[in-house]
N, C-alpha and C. Protein backbone atom coordinates (compact mmCIF):
# COMPACT_ATOMS: atom_id res chain seq x y z
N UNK A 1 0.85 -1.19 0.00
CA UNK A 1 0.00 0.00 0.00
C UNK A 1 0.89 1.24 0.00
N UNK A 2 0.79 2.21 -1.07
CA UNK A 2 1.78 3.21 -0.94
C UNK A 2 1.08 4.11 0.53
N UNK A 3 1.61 4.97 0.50
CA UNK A 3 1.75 6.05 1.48
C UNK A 3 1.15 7.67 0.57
N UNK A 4 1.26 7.42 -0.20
CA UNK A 4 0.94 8.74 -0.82
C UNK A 4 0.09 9.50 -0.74
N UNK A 5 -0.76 10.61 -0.51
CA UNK A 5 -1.89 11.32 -0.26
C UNK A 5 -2.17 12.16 -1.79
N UNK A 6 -3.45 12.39 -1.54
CA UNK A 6 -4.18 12.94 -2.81
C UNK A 6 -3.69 14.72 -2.45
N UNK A 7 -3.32 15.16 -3.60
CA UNK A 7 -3.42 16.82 -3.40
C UNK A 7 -4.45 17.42 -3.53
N UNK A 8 -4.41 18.84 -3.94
CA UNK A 8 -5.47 20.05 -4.01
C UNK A 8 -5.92 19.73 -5.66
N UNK A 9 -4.62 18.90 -6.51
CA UNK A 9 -5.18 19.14 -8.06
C UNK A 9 -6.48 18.30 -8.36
N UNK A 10 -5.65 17.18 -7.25
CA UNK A 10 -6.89 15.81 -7.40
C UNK A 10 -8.18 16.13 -7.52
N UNK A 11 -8.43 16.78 -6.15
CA UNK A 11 -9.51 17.56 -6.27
C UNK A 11 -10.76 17.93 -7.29
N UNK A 12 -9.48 19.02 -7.41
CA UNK A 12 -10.25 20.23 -8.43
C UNK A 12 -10.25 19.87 -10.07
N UNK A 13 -9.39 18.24 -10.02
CA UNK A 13 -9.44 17.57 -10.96
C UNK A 13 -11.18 17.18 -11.07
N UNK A 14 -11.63 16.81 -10.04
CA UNK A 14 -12.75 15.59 -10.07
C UNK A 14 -13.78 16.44 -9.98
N UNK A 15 -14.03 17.78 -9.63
CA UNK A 15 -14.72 19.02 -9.63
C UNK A 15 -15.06 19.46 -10.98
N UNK A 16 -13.56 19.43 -11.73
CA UNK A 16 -13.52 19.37 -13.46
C UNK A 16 -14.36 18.68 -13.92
N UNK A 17 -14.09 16.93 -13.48
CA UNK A 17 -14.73 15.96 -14.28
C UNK A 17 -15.64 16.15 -14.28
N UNK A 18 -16.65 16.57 -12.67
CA UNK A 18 -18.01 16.65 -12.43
C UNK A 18 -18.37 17.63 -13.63
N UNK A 19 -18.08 18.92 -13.36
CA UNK A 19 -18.67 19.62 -14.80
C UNK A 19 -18.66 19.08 -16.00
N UNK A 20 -17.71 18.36 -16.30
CA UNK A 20 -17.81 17.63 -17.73
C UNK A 20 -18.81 16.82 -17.91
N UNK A 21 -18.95 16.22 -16.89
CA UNK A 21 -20.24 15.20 -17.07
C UNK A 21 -21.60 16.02 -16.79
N UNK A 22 -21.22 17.24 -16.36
CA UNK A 22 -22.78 18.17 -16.64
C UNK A 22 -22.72 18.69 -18.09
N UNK A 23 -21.52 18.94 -18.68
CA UNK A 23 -21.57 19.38 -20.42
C UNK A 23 -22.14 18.69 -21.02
N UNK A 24 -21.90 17.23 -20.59
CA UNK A 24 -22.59 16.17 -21.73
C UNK A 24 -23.93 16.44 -22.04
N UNK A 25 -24.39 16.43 -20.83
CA UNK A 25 -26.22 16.51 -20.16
C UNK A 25 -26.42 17.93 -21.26
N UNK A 26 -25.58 19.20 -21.02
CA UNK A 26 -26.10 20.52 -21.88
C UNK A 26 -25.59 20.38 -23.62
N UNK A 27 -24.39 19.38 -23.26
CA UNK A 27 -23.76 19.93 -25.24
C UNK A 27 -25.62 18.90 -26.16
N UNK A 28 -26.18 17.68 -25.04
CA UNK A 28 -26.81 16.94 -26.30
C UNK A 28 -28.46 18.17 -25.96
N UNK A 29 -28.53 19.16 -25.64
CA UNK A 29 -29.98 19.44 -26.21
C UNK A 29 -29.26 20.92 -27.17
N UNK A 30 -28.23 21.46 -27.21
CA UNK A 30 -27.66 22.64 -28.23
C UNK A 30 -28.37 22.27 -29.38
N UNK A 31 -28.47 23.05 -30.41
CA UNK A 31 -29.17 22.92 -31.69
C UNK A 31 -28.15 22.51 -32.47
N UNK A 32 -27.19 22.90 -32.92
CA UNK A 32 -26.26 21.70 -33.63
C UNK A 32 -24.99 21.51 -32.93
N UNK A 33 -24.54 19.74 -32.57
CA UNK A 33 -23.74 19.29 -32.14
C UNK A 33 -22.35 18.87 -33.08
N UNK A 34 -21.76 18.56 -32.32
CA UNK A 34 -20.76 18.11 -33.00
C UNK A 34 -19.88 16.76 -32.33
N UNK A 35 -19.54 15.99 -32.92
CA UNK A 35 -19.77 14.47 -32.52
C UNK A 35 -18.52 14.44 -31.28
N UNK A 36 -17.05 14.92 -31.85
CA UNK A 36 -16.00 14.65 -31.04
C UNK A 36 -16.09 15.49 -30.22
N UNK A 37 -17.27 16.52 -29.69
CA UNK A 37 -17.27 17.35 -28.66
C UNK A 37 -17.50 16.27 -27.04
N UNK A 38 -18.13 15.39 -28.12
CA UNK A 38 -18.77 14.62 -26.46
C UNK A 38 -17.76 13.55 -26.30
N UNK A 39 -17.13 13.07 -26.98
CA UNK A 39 -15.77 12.42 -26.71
C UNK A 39 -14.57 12.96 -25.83
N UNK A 40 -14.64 13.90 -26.31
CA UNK A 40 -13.46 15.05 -25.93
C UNK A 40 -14.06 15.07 -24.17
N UNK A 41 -15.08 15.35 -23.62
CA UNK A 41 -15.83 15.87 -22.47
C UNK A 41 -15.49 14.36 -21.64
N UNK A 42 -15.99 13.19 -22.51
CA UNK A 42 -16.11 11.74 -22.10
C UNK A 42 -14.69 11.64 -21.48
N UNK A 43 -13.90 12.01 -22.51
CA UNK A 43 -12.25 11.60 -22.25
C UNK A 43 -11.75 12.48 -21.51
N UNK A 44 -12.66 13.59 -20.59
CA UNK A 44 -11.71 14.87 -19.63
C UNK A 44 -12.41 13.95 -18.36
N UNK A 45 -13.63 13.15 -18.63
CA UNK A 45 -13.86 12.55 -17.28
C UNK A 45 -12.68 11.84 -16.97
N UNK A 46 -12.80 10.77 -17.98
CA UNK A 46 -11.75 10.14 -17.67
C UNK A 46 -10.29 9.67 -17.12
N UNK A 47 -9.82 11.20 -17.56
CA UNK A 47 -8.16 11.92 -17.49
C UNK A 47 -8.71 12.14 -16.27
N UNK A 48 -9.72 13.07 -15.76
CA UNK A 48 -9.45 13.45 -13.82
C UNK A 48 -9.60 12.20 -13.41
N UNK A 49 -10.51 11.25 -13.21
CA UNK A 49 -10.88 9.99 -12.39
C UNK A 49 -9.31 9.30 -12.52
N UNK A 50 -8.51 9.02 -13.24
CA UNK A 50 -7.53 8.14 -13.71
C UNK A 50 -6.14 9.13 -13.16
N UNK A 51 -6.40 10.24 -13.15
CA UNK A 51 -5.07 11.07 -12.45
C UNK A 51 -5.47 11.06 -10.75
N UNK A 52 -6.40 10.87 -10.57
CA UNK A 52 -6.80 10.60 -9.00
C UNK A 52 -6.37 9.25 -8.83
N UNK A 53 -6.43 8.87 -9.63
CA UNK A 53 -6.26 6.92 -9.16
C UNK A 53 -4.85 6.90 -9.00
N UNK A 54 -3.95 7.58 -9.86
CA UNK A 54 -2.30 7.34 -10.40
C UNK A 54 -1.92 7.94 -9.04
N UNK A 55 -2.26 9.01 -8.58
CA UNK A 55 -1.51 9.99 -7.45
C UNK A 55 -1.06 9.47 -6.61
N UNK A 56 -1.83 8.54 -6.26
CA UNK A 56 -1.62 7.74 -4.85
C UNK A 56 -0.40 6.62 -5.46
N UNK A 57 -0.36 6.12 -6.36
CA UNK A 57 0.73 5.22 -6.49
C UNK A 57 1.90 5.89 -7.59
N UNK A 58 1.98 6.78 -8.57
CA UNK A 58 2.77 7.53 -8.98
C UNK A 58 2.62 9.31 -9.27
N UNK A 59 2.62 9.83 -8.15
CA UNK A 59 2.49 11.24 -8.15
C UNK A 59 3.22 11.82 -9.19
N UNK A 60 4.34 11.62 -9.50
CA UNK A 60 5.27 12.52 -10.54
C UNK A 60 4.46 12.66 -11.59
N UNK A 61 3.99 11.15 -12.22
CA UNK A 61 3.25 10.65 -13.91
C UNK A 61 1.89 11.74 -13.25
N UNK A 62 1.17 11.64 -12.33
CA UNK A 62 0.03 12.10 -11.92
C UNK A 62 0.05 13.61 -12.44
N UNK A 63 0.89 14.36 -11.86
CA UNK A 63 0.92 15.45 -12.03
C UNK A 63 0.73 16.13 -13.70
N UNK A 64 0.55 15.51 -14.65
CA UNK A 64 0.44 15.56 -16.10
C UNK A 64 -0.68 15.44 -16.36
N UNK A 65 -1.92 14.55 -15.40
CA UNK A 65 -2.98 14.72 -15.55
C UNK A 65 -4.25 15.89 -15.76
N UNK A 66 -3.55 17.24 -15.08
CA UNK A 66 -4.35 18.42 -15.31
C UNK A 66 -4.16 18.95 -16.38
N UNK A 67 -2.88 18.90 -17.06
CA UNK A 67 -2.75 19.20 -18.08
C UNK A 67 -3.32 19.01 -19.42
N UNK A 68 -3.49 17.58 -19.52
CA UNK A 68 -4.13 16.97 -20.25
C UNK A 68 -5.62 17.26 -20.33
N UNK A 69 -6.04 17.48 -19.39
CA UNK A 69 -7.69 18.26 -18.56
C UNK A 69 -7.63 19.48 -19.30
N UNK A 70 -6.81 20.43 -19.27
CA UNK A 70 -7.08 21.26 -19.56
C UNK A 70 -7.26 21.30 -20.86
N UNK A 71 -6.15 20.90 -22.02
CA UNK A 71 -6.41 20.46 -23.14
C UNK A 71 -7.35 19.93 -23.52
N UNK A 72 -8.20 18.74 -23.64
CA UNK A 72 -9.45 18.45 -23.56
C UNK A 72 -10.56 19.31 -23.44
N UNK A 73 -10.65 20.01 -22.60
CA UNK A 73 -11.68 20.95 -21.99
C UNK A 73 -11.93 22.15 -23.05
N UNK A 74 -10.85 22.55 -23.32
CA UNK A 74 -10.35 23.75 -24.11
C UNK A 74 -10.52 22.93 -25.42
N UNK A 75 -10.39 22.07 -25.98
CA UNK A 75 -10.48 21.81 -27.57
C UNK A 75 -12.10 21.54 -27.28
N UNK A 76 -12.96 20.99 -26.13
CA UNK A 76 -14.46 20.22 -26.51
C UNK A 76 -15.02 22.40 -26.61
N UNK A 77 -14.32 23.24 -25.89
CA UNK A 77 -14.80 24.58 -26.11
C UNK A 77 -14.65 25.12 -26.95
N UNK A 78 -13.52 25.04 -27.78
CA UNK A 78 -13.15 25.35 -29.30
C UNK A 78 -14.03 24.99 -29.72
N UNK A 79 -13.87 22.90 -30.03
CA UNK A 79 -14.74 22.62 -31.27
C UNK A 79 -16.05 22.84 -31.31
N UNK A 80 -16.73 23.09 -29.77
CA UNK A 80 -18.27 22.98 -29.87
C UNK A 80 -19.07 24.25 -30.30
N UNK A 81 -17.83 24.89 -30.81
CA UNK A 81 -18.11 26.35 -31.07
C UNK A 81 -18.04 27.08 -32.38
N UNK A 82 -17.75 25.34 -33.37
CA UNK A 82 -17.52 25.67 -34.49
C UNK A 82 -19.14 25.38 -35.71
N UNK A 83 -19.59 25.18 -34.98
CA UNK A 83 -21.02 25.14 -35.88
C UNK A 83 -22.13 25.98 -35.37
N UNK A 84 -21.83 26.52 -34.33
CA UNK A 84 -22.52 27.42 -33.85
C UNK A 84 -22.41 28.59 -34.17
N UNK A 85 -21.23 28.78 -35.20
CA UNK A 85 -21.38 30.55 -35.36
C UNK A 85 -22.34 31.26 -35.96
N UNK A 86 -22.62 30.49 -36.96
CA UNK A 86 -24.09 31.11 -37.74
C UNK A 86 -25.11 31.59 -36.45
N UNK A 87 -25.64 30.36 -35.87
CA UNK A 87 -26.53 30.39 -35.37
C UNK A 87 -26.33 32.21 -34.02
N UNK A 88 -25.10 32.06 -33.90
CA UNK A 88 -25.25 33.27 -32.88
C UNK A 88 -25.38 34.75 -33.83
N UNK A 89 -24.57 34.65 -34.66
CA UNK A 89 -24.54 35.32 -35.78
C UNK A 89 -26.25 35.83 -36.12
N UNK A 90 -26.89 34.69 -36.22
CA UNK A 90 -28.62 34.90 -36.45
C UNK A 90 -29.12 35.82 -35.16
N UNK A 91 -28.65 35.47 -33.90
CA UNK A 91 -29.46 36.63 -33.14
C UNK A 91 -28.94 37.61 -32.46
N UNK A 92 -27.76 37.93 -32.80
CA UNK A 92 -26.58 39.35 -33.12
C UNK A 92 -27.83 39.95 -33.71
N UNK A 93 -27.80 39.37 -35.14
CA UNK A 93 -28.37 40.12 -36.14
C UNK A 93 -30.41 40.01 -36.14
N UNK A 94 -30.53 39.54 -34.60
CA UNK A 94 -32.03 39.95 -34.58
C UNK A 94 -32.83 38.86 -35.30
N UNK A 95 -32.22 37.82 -35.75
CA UNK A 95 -33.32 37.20 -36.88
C UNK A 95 -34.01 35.85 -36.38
N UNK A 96 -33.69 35.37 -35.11
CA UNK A 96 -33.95 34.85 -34.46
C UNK A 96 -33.87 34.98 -32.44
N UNK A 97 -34.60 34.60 -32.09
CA UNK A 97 -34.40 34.85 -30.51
C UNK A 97 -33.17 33.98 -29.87
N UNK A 98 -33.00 34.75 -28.56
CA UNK A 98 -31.93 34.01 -27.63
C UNK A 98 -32.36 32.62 -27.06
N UNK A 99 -33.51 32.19 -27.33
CA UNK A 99 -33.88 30.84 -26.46
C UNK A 99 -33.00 30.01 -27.88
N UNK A 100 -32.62 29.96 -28.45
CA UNK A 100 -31.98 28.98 -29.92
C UNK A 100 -30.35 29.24 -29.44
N UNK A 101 -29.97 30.01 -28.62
CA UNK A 101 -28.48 29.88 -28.37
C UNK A 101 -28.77 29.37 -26.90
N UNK A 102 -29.61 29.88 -25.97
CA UNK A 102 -29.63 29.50 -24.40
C UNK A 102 -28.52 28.44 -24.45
N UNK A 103 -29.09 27.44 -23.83
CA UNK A 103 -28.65 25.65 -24.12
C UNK A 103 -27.10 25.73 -24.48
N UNK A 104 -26.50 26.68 -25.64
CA UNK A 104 -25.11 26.42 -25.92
C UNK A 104 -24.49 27.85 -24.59
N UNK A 105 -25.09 28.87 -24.49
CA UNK A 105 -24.39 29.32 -23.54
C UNK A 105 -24.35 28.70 -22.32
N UNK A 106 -25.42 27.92 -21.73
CA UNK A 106 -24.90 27.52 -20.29
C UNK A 106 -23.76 26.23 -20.56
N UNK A 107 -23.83 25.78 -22.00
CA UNK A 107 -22.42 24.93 -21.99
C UNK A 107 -21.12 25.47 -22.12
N UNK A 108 -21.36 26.45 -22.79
CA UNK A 108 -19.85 27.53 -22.91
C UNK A 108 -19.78 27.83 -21.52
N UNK A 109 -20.53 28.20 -20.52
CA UNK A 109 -20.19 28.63 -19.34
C UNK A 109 -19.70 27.83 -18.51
N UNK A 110 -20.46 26.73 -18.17
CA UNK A 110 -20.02 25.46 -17.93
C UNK A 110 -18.54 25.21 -18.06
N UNK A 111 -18.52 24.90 -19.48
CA UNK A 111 -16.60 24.36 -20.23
C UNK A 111 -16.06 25.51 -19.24
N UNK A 112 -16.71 26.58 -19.41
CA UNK A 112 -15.76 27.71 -19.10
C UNK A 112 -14.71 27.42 -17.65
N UNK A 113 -16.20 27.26 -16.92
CA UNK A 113 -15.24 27.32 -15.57
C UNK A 113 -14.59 25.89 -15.10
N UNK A 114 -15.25 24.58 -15.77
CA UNK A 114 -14.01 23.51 -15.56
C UNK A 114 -12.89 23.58 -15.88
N UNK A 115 -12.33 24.39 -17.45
CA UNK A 115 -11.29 24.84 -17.76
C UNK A 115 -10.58 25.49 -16.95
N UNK A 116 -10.99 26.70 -16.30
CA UNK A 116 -10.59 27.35 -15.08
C UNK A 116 -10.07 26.85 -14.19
N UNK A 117 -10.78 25.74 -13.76
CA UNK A 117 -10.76 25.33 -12.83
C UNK A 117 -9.64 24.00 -12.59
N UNK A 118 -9.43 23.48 -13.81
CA UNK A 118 -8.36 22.84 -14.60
C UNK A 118 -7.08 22.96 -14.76
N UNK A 119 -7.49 24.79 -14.97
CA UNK A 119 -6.58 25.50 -15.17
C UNK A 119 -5.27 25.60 -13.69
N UNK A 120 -6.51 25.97 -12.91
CA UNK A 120 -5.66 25.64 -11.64
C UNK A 120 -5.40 24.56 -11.24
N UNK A 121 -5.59 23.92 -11.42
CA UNK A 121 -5.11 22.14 -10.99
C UNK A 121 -4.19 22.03 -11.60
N UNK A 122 -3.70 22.61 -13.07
CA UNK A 122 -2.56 22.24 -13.50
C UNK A 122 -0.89 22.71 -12.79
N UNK A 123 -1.45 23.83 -11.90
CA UNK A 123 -0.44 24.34 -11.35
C UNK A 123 0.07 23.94 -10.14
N UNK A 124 -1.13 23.04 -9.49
CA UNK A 124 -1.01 22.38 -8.26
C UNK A 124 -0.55 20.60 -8.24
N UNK A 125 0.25 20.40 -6.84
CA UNK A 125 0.52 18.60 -7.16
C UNK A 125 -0.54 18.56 -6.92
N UNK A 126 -0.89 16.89 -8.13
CA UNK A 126 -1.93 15.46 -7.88
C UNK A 126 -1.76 15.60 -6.58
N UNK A 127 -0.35 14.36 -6.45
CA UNK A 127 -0.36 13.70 -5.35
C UNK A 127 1.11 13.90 -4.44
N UNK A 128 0.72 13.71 -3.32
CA UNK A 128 1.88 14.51 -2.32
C UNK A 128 2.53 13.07 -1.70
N UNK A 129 4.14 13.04 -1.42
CA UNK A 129 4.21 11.85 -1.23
C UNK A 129 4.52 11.75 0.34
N UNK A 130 3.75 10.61 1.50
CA UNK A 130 3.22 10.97 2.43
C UNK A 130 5.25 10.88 3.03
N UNK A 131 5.49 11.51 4.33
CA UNK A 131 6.72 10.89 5.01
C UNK A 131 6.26 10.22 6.09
């Protein structure tokens, strides 16, 4: 049994994930999706749950895990943002109402702050090694 303790990234890793797994729930009612957005979200769960698991038995490798989070997070916000421009574009320009973007802003907001929040985990250790 190692000795190792979970850090502050672990955390705010699994805080991440949690939002990601609330993106999923908001990216599938947006008006147009895009397929590797929900992969990308699937695979940031994944990266926090799996950098929480590593910490405790290899903190150094662990510590790469936010990183990777953040990346993820930041490309499912890029890409999910690439078929949507028209559509915001349409009610900039008045030609449709804000209830047709709603749905993608609380996911942009969402991404937003797991990224953030990612963001800081990347700067913090996974895992601390116990003495």
């Amino acid at each position: 049994m190692s000795k190792n303790k979970l850090g502050a990234a672990a955390f705010l890793s699994l805080v991440a994930g949690g939002l990601s797994l609330v993106d999923i729930f908001l990216y599938r009612t947006v008006m147009y999706t895009y397929q590797p957005v929900f992969f990308m979200l699937a695979g940031a769960i994944v990266v926090a749950v799996l950098g929480c698991l590593l910490a405790r038995v290899v903190p150094t490798i662990a510590n790469y895990f936010p990183i990777c989070l953040v990346f993820l997070l930041a490309s499912a916000l890029v890409w999910g943002a690439m078929l949507m421009v028209n559509q915001i574009g349409y009610v900039i320009a008045g030609l449709d109402g804000i209830q047709t973007i709603l749905t993608y802003i609380f996911f942009t907001g969402f991404t937003a702050a797991a990224l953030v929040i990612a963001l800081v985990a990347a700067f913090l250790p996974t895992g601390v090694k116990a003495e």
